[in-house]
PDB file of N, CA and C in Angstrom:
ATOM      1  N   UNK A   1      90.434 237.592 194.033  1.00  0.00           N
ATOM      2  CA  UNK A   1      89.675 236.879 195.040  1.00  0.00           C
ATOM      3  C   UNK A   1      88.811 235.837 194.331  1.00  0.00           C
ATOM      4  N   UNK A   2      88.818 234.557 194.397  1.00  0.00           N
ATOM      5  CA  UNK A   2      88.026 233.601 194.001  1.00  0.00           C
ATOM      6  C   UNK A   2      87.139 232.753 195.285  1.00  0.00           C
ATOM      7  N   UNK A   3      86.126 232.086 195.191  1.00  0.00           N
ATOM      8  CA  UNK A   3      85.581 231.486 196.481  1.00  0.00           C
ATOM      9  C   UNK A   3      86.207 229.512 196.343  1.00  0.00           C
ATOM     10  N   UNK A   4      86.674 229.565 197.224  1.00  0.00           N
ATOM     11  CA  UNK A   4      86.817 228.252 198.066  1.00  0.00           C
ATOM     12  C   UNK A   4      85.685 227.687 198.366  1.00  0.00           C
ATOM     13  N   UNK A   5      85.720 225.923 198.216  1.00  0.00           N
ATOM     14  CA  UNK A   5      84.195 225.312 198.536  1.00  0.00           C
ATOM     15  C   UNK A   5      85.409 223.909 199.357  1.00  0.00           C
ATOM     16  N   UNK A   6      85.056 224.179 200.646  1.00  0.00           N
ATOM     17  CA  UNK A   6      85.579 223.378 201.472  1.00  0.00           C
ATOM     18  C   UNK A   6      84.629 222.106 202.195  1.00  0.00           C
ATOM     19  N   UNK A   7      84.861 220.962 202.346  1.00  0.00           N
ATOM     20  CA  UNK A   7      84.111 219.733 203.059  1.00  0.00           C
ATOM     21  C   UNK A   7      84.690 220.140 204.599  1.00  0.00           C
ATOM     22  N   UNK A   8      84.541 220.450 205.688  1.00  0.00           N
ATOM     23  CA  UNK A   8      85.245 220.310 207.266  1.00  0.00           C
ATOM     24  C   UNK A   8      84.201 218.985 208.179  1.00  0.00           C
ATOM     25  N   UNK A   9      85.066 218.285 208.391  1.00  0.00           N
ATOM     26  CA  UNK A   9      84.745 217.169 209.019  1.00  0.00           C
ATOM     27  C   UNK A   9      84.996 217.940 210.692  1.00  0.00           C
ATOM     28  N   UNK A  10      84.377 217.150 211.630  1.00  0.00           N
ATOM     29  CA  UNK A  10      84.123 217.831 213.117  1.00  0.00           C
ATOM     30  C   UNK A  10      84.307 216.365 213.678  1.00  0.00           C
ATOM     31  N   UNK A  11      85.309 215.508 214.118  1.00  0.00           N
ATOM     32  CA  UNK A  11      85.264 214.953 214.520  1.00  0.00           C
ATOM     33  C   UNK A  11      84.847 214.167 215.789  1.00  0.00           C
ATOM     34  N   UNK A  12      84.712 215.499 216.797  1.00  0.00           N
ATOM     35  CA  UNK A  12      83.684 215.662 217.978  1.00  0.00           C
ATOM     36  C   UNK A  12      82.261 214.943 218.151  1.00  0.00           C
ATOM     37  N   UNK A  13      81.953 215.441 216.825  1.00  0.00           N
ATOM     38  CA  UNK A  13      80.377 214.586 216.767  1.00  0.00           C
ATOM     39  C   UNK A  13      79.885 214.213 215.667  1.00  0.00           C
ATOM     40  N   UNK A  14      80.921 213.610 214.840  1.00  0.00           N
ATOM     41  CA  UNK A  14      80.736 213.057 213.412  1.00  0.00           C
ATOM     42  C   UNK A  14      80.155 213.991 212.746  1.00  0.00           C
ATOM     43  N   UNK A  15      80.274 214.869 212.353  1.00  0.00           N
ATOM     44  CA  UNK A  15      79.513 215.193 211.204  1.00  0.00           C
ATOM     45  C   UNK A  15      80.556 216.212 210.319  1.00  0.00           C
ATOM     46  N   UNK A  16      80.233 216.533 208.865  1.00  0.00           N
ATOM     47  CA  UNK A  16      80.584 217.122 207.814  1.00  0.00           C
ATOM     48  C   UNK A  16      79.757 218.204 207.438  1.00  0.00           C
ATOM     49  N   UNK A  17      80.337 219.069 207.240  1.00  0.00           N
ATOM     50  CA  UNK A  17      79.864 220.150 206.715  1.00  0.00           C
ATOM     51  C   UNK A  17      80.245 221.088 205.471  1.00  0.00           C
ATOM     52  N   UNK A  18      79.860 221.288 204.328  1.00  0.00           N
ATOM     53  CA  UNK A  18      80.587 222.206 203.479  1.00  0.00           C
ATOM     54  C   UNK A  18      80.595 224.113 203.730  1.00  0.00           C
ATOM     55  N   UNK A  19      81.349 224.115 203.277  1.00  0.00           N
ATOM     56  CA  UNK A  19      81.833 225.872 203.213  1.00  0.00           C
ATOM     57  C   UNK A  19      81.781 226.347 202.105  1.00  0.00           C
ATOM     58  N   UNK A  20      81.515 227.604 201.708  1.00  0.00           N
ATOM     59  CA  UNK A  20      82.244 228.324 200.528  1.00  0.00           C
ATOM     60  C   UNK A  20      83.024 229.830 201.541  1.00  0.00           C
ATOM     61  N   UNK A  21      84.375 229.703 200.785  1.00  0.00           N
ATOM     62  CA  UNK A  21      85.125 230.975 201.175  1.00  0.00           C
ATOM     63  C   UNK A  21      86.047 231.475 200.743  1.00  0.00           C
ATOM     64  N   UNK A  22      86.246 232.649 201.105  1.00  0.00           N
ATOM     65  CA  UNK A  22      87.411 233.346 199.791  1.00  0.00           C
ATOM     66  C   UNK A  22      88.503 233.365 200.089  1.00  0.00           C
ATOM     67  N   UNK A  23      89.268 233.017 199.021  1.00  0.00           N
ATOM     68  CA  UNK A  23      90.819 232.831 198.950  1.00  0.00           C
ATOM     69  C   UNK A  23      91.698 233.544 199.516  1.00  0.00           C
ATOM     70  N   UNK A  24      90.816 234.884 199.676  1.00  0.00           N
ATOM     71  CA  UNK A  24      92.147 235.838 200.487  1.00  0.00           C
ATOM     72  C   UNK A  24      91.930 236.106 202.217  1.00  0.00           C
ATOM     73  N   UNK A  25      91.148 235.012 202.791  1.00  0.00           N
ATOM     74  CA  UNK A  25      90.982 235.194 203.577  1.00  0.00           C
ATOM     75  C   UNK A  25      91.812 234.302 204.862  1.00  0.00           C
ATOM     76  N   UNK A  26      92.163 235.062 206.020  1.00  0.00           N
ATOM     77  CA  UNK A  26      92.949 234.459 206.180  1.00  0.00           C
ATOM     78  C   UNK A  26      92.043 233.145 207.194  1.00  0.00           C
ATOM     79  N   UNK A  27      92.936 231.942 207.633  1.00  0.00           N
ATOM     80  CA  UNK A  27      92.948 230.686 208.576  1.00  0.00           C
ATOM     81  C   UNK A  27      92.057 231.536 209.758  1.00  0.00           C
ATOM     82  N   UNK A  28      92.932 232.363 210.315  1.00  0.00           N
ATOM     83  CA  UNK A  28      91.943 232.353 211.628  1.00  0.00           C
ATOM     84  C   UNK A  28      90.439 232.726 211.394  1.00  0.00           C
ATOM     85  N   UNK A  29      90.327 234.092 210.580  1.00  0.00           N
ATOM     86  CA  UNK A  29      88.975 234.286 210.330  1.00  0.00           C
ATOM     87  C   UNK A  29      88.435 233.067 209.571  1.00  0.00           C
ATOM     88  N   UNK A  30      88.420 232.313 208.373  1.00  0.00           N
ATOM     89  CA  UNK A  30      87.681 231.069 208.146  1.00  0.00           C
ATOM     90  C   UNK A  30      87.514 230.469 209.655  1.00  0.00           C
ATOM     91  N   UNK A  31      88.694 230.009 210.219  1.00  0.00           N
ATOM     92  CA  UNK A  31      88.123 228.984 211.148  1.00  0.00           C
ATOM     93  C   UNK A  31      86.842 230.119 212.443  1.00  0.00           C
ATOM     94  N   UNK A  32      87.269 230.778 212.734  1.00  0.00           N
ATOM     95  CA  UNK A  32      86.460 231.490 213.530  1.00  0.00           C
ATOM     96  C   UNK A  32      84.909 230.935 212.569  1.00  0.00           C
ATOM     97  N   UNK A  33      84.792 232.040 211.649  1.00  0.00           N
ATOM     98  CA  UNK A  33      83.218 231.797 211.172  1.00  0.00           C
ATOM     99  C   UNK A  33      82.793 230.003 210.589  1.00  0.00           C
ATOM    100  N   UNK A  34      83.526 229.176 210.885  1.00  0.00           N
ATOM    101  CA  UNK A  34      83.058 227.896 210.646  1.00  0.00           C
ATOM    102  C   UNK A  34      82.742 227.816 211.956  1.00  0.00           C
ATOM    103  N   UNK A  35      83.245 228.070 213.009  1.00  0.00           N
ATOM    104  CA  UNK A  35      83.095 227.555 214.399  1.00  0.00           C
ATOM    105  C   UNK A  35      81.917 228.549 214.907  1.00  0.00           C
ATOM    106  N   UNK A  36      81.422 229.631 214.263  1.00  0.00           N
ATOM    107  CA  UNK A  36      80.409 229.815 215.025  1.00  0.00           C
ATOM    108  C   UNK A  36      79.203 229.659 213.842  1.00  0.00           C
ATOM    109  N   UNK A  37      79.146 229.305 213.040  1.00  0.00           N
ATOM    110  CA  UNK A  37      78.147 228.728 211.937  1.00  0.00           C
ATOM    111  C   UNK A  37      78.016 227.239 212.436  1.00  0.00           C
ATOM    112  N   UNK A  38      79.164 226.602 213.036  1.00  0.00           N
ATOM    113  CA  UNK A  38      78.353 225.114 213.118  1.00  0.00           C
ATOM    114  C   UNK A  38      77.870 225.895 214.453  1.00  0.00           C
ATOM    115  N   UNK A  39      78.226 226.068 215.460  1.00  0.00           N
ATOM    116  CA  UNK A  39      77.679 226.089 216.685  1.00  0.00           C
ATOM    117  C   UNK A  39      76.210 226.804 216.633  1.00  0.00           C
ATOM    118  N   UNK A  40      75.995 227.955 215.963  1.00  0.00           N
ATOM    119  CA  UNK A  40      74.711 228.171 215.232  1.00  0.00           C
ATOM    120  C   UNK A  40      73.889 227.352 214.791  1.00  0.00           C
ATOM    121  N   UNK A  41      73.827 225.971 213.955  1.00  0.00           N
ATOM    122  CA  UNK A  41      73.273 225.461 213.644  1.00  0.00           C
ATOM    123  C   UNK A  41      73.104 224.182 214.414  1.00  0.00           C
ATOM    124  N   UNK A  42      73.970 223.311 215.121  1.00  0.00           N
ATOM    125  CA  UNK A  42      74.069 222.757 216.022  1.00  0.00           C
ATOM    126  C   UNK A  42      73.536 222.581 217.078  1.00  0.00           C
ATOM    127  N   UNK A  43      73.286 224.266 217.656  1.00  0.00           N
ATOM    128  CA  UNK A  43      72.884 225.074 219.038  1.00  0.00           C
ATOM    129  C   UNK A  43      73.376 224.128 220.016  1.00  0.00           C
ATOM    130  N   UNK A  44      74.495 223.856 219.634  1.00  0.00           N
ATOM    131  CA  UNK A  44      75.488 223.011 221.201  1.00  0.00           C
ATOM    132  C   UNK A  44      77.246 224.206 221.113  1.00  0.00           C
ATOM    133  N   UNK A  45      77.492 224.027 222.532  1.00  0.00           N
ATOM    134  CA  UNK A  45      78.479 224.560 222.005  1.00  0.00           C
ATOM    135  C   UNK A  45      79.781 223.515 221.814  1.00  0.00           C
ATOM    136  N   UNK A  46      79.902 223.165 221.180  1.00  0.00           N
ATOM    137  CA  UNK A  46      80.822 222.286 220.380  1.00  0.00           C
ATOM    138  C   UNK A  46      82.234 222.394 220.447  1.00  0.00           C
ATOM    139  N   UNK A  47      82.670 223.581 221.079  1.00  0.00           N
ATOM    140  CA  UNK A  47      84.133 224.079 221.048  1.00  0.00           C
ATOM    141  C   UNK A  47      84.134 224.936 222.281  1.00  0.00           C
ATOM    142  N   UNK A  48      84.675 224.717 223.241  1.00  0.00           N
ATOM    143  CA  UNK A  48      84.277 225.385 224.430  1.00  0.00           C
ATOM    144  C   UNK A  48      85.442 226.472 224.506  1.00  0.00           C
ATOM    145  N   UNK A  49      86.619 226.136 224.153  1.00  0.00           N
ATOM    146  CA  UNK A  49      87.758 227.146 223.782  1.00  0.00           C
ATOM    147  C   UNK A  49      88.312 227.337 222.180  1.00  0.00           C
ATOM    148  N   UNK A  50      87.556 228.127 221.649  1.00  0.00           N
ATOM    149  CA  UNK A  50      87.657 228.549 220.124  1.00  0.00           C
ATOM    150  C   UNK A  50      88.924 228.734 219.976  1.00  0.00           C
ATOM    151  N   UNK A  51      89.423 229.137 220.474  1.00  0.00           N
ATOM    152  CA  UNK A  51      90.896 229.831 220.145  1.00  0.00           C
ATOM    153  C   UNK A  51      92.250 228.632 220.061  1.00  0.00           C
ATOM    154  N   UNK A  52      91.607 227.361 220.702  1.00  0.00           N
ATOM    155  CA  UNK A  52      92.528 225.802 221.045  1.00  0.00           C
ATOM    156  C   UNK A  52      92.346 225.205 220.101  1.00  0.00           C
ATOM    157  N   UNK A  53      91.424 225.398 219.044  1.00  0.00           N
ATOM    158  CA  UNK A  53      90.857 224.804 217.967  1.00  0.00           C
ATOM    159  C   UNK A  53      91.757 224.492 217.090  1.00  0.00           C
ATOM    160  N   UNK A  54      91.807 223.237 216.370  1.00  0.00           N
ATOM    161  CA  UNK A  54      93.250 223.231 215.481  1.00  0.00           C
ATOM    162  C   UNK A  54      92.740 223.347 213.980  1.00  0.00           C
ATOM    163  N   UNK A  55      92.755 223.880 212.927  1.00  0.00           N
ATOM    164  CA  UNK A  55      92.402 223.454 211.504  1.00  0.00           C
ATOM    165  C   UNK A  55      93.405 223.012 210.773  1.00  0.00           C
ATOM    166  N   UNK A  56      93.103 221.736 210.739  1.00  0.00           N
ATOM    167  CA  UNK A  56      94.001 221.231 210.135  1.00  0.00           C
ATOM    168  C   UNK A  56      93.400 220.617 208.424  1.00  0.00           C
ATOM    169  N   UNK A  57      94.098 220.773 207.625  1.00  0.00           N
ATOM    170  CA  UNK A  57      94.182 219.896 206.306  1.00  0.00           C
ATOM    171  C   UNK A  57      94.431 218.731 206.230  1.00  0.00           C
ATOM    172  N   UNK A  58      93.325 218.000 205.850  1.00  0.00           N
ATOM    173  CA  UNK A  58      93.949 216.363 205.333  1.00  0.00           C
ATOM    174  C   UNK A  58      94.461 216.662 203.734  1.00  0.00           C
ATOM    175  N   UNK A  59      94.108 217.468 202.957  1.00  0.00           N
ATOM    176  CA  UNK A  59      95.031 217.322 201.795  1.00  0.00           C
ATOM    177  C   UNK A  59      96.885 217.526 201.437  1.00  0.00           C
ATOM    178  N   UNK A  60      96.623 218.514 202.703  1.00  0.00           N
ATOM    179  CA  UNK A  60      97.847 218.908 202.725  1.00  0.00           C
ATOM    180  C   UNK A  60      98.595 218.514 203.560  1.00  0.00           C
ATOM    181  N   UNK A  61      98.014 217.287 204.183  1.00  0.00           N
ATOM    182  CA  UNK A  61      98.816 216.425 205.158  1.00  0.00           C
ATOM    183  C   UNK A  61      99.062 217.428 206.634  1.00  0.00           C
ATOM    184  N   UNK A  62      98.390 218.492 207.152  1.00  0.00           N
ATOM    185  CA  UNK A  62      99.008 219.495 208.264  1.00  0.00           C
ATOM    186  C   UNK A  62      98.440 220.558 209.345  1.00  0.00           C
ATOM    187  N   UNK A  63      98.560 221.025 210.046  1.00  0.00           N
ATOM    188  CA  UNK A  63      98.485 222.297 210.740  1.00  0.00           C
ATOM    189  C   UNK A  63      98.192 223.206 209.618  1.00  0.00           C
ATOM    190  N   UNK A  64      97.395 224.031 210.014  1.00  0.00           N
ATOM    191  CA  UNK A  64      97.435 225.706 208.973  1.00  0.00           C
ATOM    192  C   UNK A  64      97.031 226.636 209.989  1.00  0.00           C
ATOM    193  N   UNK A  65      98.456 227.534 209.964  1.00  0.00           N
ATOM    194  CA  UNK A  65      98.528 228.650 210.671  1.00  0.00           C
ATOM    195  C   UNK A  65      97.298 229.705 210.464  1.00  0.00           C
ATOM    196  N   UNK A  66      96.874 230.076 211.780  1.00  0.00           N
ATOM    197  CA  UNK A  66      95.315 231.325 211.937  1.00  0.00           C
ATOM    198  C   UNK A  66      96.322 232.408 210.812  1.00  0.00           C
ATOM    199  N   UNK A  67      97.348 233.172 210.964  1.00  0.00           N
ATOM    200  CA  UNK A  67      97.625 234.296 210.184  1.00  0.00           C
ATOM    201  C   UNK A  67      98.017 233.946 208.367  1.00  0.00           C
ATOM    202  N   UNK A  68      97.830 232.801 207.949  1.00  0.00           N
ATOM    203  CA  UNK A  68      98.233 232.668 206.706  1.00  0.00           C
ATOM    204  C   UNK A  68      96.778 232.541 205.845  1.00  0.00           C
ATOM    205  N   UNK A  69      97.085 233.025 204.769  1.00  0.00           N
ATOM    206  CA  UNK A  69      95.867 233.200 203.657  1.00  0.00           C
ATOM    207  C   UNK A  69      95.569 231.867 203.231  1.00  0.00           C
ATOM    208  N   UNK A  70      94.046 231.764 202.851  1.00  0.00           N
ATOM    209  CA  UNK A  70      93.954 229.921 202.009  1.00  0.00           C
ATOM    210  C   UNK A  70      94.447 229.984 200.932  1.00  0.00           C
ATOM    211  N   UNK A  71      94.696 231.108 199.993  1.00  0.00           N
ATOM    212  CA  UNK A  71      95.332 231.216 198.456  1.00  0.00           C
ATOM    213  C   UNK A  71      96.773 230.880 198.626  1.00  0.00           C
ATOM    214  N   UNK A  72      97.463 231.945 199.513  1.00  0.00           N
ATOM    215  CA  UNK A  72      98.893 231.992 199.932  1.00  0.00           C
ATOM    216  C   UNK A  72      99.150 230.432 199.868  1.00  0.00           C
ATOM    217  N   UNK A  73      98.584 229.610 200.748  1.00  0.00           N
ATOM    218  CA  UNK A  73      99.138 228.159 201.155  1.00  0.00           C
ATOM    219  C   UNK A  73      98.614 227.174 200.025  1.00  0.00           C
ATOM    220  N   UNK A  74      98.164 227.604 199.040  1.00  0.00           N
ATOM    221  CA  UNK A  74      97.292 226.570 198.411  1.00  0.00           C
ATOM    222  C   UNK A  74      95.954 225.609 198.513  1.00  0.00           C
ATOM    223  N   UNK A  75      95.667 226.261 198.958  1.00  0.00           N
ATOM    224  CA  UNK A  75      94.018 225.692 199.736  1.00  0.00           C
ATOM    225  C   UNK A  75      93.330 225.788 198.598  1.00  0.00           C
ATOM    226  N   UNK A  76      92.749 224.568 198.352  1.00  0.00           N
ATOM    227  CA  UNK A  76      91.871 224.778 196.652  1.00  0.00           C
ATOM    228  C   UNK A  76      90.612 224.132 197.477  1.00  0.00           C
ATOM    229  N   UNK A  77      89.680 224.670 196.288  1.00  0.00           N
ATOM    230  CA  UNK A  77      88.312 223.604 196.104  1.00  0.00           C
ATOM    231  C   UNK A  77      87.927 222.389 196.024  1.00  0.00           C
ATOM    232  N   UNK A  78      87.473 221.926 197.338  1.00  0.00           N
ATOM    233  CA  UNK A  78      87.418 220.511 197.158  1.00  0.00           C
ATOM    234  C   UNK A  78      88.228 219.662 197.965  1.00  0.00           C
ATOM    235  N   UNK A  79      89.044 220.528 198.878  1.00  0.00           N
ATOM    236  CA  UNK A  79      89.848 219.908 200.049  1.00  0.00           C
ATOM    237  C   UNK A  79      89.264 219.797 201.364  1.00  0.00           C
ATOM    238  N   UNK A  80      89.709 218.837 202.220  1.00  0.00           N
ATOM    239  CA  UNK A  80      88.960 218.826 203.071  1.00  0.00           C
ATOM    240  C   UNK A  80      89.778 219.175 204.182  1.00  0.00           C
ATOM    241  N   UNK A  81      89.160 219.844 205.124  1.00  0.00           N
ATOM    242  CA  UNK A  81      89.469 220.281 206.615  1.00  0.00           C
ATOM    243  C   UNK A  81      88.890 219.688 207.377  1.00  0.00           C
ATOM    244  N   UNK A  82      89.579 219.619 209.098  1.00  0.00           N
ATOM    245  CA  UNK A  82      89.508 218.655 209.747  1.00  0.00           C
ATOM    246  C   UNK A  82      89.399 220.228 211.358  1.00  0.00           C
ATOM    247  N   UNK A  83      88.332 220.120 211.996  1.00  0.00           N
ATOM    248  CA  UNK A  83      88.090 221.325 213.026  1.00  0.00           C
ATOM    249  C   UNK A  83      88.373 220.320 214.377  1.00  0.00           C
ATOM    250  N   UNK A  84      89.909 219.960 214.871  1.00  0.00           N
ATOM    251  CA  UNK A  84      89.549 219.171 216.265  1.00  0.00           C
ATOM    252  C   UNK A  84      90.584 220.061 217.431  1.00  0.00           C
TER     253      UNK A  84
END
């Protein structure tokens, strides 16, 4: 298990945010706890259907499936995600 340090851009309402998270964790849980950490800090709700939410990679040019690991797919440090 190593930690991931991710940039996620929110295109909704401009803003960027960094992450740290662990490699063996899978897509859906990261995206879940990004989506309720921004909305936490935010105090808007920003995503009205969590579950429609897409995370997508700009490094990896794509979609990333909720059941696949960030290690499994290659998700490194320093890539950026895209929450629209």
């Amino acid at each position: 298990m190593s930690r991931i340090f991710l940039e996620t851009k929110v295109p909704s309402i401009a803003k960027t945010y960094e992450f740290s998270v662990d490699s063996v964790m899978s897509v859906g849980t990261v995206k879940k706890e990004m989506i309720k950490q921004i909305t936490d800090v935010e105090n808007l709700n920003i995503f009205p259907d969590p579950d429609k939410v897409l995370f997508c990679s700009i490094d990896m040019q794509g979609l990333l499936q909720d059941n696949e690991t960030l290690g499994s797919i290659g998700v490194k440090s320093g890539q950026t995600i895209m929450l629209i």
